[in-house]
Protein backbone atom coordinates (compact mmCIF):
# COMPACT_ATOMS: atom_id res chain seq x y z
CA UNK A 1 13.56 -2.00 48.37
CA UNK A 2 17.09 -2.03 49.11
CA UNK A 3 19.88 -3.06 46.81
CA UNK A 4 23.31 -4.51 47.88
CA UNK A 5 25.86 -3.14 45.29
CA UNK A 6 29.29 -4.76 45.29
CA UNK A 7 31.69 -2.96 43.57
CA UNK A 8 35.57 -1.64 44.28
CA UNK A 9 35.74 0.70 41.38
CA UNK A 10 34.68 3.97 42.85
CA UNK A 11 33.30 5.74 39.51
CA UNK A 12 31.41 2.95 38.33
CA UNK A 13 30.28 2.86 42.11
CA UNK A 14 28.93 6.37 42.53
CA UNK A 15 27.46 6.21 39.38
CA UNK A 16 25.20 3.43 39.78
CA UNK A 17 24.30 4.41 43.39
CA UNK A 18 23.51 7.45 42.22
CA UNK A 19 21.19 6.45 39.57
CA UNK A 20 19.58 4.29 41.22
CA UNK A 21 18.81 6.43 44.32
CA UNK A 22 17.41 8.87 41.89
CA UNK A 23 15.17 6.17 40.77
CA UNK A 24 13.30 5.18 44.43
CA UNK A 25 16.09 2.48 45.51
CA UNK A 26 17.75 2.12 48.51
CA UNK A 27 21.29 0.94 48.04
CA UNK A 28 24.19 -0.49 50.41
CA UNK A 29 27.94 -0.06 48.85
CA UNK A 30 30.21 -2.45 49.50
CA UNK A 31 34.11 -2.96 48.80
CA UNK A 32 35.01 -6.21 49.84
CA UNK A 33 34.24 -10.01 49.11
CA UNK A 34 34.72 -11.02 52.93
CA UNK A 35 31.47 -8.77 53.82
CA UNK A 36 29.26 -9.81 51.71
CA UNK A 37 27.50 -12.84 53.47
CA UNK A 38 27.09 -11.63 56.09
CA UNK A 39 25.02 -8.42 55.11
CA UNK A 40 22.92 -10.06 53.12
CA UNK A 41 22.16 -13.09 55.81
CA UNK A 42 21.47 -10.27 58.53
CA UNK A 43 19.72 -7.55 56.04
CA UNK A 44 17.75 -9.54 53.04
CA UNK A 45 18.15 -7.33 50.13
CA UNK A 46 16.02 -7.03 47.24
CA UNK A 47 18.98 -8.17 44.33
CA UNK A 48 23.11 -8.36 44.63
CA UNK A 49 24.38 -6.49 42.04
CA UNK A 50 27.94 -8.03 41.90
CA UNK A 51 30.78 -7.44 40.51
CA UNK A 52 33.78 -10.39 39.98
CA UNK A 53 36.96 -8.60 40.15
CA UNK A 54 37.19 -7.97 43.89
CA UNK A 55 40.73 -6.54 45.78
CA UNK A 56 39.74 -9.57 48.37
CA UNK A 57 38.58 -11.87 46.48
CA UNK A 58 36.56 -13.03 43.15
CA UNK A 59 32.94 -12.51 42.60
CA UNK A 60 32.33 -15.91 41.33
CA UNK A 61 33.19 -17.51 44.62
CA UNK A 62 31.48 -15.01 46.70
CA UNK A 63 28.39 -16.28 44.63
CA UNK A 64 28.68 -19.48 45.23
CA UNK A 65 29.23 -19.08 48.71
CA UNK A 66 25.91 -17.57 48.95
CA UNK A 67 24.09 -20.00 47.58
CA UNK A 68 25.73 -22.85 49.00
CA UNK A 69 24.71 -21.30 52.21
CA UNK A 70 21.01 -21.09 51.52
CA UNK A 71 20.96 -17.36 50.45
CA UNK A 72 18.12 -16.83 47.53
CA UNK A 73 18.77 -13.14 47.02
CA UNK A 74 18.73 -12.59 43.49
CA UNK A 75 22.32 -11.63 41.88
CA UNK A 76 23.20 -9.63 38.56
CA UNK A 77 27.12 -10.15 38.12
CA UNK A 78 27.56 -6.73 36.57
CA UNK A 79 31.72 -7.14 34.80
CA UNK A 80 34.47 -6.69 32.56
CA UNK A 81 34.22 -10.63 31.28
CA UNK A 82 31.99 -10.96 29.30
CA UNK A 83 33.02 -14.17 27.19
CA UNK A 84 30.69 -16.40 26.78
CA UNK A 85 32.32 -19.00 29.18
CA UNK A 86 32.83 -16.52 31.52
CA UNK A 87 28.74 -15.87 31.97
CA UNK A 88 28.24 -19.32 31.82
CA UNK A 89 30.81 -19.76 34.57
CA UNK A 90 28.36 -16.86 36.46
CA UNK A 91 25.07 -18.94 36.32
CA UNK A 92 27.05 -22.02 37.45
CA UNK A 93 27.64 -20.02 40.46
CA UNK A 94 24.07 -19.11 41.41
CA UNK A 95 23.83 -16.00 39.14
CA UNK A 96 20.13 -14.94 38.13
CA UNK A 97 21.70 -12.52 35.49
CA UNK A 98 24.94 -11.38 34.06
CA UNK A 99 25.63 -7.77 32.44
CA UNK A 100 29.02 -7.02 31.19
CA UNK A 101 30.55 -3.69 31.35
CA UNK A 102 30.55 -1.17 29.61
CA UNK A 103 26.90 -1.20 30.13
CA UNK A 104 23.83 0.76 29.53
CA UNK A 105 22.05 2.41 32.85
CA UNK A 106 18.82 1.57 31.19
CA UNK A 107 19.49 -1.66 30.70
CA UNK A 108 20.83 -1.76 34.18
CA UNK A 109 17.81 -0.83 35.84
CA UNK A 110 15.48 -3.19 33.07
CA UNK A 111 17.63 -6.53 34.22
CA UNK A 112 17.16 -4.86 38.36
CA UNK A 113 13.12 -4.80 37.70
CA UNK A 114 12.79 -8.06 36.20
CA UNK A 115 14.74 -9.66 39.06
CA UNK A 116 12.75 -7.64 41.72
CA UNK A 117 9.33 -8.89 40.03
CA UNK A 118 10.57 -12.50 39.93
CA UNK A 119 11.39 -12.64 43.29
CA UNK A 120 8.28 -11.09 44.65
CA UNK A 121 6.24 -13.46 42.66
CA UNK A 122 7.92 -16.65 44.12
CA UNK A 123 8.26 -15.01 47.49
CA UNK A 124 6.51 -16.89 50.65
CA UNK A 125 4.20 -15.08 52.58
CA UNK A 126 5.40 -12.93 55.93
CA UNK A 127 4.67 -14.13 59.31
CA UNK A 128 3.19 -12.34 61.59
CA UNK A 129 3.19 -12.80 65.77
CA UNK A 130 1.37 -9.67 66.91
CA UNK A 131 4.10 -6.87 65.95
CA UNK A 132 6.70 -9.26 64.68
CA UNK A 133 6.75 -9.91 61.34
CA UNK A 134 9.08 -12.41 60.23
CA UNK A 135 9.80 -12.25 56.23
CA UNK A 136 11.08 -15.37 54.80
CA UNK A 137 12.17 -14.28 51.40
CA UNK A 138 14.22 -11.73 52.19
CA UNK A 139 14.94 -13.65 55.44
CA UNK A 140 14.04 -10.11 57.49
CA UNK A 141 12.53 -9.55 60.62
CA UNK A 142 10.86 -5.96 62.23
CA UNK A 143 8.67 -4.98 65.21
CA UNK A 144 6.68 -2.18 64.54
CA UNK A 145 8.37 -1.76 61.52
CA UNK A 146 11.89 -1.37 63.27
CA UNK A 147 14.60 -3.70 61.51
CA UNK A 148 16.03 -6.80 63.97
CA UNK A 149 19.61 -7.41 63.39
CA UNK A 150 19.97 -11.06 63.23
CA UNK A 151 22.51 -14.08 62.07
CA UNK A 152 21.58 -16.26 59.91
CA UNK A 153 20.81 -18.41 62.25
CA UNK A 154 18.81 -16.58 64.65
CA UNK A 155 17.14 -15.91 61.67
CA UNK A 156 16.22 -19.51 61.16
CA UNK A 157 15.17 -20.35 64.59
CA UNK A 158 12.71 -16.83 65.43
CA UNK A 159 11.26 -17.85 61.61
CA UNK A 160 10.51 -21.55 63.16
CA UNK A 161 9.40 -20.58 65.84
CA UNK A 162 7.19 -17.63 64.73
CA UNK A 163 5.92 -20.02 61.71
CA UNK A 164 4.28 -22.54 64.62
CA UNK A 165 1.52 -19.96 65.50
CA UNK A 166 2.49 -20.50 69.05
CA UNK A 167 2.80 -24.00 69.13
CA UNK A 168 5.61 -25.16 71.15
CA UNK A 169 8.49 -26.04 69.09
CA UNK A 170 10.87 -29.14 70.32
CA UNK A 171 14.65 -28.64 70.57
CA UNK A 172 15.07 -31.45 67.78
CA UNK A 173 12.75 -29.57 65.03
CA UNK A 174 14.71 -26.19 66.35
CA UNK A 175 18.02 -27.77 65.77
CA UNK A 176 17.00 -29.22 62.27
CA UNK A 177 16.02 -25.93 61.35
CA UNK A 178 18.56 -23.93 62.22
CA UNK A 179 21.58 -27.19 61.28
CA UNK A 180 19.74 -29.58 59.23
CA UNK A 181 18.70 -32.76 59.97
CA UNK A 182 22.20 -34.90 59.63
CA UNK A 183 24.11 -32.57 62.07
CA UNK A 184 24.28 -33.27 65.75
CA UNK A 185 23.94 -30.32 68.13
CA UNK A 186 24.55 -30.28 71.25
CA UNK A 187 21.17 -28.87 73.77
CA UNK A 188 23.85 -26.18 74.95
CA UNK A 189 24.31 -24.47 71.89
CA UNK A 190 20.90 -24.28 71.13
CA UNK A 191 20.19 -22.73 74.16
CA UNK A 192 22.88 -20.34 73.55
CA UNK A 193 20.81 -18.86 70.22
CA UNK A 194 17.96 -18.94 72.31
CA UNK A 195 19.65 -16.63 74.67
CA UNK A 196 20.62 -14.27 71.52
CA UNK A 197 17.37 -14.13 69.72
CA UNK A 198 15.61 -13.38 73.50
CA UNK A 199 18.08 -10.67 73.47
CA UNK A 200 17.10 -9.21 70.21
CA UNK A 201 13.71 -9.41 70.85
CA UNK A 202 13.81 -7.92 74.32
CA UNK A 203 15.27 -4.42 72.80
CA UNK A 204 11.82 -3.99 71.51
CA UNK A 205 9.26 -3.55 73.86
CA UNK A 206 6.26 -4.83 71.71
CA UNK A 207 7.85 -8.14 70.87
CA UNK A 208 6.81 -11.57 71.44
CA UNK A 209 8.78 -13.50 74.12
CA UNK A 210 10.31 -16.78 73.65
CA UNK A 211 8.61 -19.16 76.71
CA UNK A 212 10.78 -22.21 77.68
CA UNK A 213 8.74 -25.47 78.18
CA UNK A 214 10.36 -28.12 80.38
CA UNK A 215 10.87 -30.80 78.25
CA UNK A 216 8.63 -30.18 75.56
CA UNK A 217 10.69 -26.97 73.84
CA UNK A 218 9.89 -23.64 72.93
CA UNK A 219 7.35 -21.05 72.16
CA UNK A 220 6.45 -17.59 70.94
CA UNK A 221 4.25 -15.83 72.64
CA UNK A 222 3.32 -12.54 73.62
CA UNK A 223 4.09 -11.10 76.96
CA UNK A 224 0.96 -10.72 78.39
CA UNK A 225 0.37 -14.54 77.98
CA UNK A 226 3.79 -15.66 78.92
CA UNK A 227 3.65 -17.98 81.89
């Protein structure tokens, strides 16, 4: 499982990477606030351990960000404050836990275990479409195993359409998906994340295909029974 530490302070940095590398995890160190979104939409870690006081920005918004744009990757706000208002402030903002520093590394990895064992209890099933498999809690996708780097939204519309067993999907339940239902898209931008996901998928030569049906919408299926 792979952790996404954010944290500017290079000391505290190294030492919690460190530790918990020694302990079996896989962590990604970041710097900034302005990065963060975007790794976790395209990688789907197993917990955020944040900090708030960013050079770019503050922690508390980059929480709320993330769950204001559908991200459900746990998030231990690991900080300085540590008034009571201030971790009240941090579950407001989509915080699962809040440790304030100076902390202890045991406790550290305690608050990581629990969050890790939450979310795998309430986590959905993967989806599978011969070597695709499509992972909706950690919003992931691999063939064979190998990672596929994908946007957010890409994500949403290769988990739609692998989640219809290879039904055909129609552009409106694609769109809804990927937008929601109140948002108007137009047929050419949908076909334009078509074209990327195809892309993605075609760098992997055991992946499904995604068929085009005239009128009807879309499908995953695998090569050999593309038409």
């Amino acid at each position: 499982m792979t952790i996404l530490l954010v944290e500017d302070d290079p000391g505290i940095g190294r030492f919690v990477v460190r530790g918990l590398e020694q302990r079996g995890y896989r962590v990604q160190w970041e710097r900034q606030a302005a990065n963060v979104a975007a790794l976790d939409a395209a990688r789907g870690f197993s917990t955020i351990v944040l900090d708030l006081g960013l050079p770019d920005g503050d922690g508390l918004d980059v929480a709320r960000d993330l769950r204001s744009g559908g991200s459900r990757t746990p998030i231990l706000m690991l900080t300085a404050r540590g008034a009571l208002q201030d971790r009240l402030d941090g579950f407001d903002c989509g915080a699962d836990d809040y440790l304030p520093k100076p902390f202890a590394f045991a406790e550290l990895l305690a608050r990581l275990a629990v969050l890790v064992r939450r979310a795998g209890e309430r986590a959905p099933e993967p989806v599978r479409c011969g070597a695709l498999t499509v992972q909706p809690g950690t919003r992931t996708a691999a063939v064979d195993g190998a990672a596929l780097e994908l946007s957010r939204r890409e994500f949403d519309l290769l988990a739609a359409l692998a989640g219809a067993g290879g039904a055909v999907v129609p552009r409106a339940e694609l769109a809804a998906a990927m937008w929601g239902e109140a948002d108007a898209v137009n047929d050419n931008t949908l076909d334009v994340y078509i074209g990327y996901v195809r892309r993605r998928l075609a760098d992997h030569a055991a992946a499904p295909v995604i068929e085009t049906l005239r009128r009807r919408g879309f499908r995953l299926v695998q090569k050999h029974d593309a038409t």
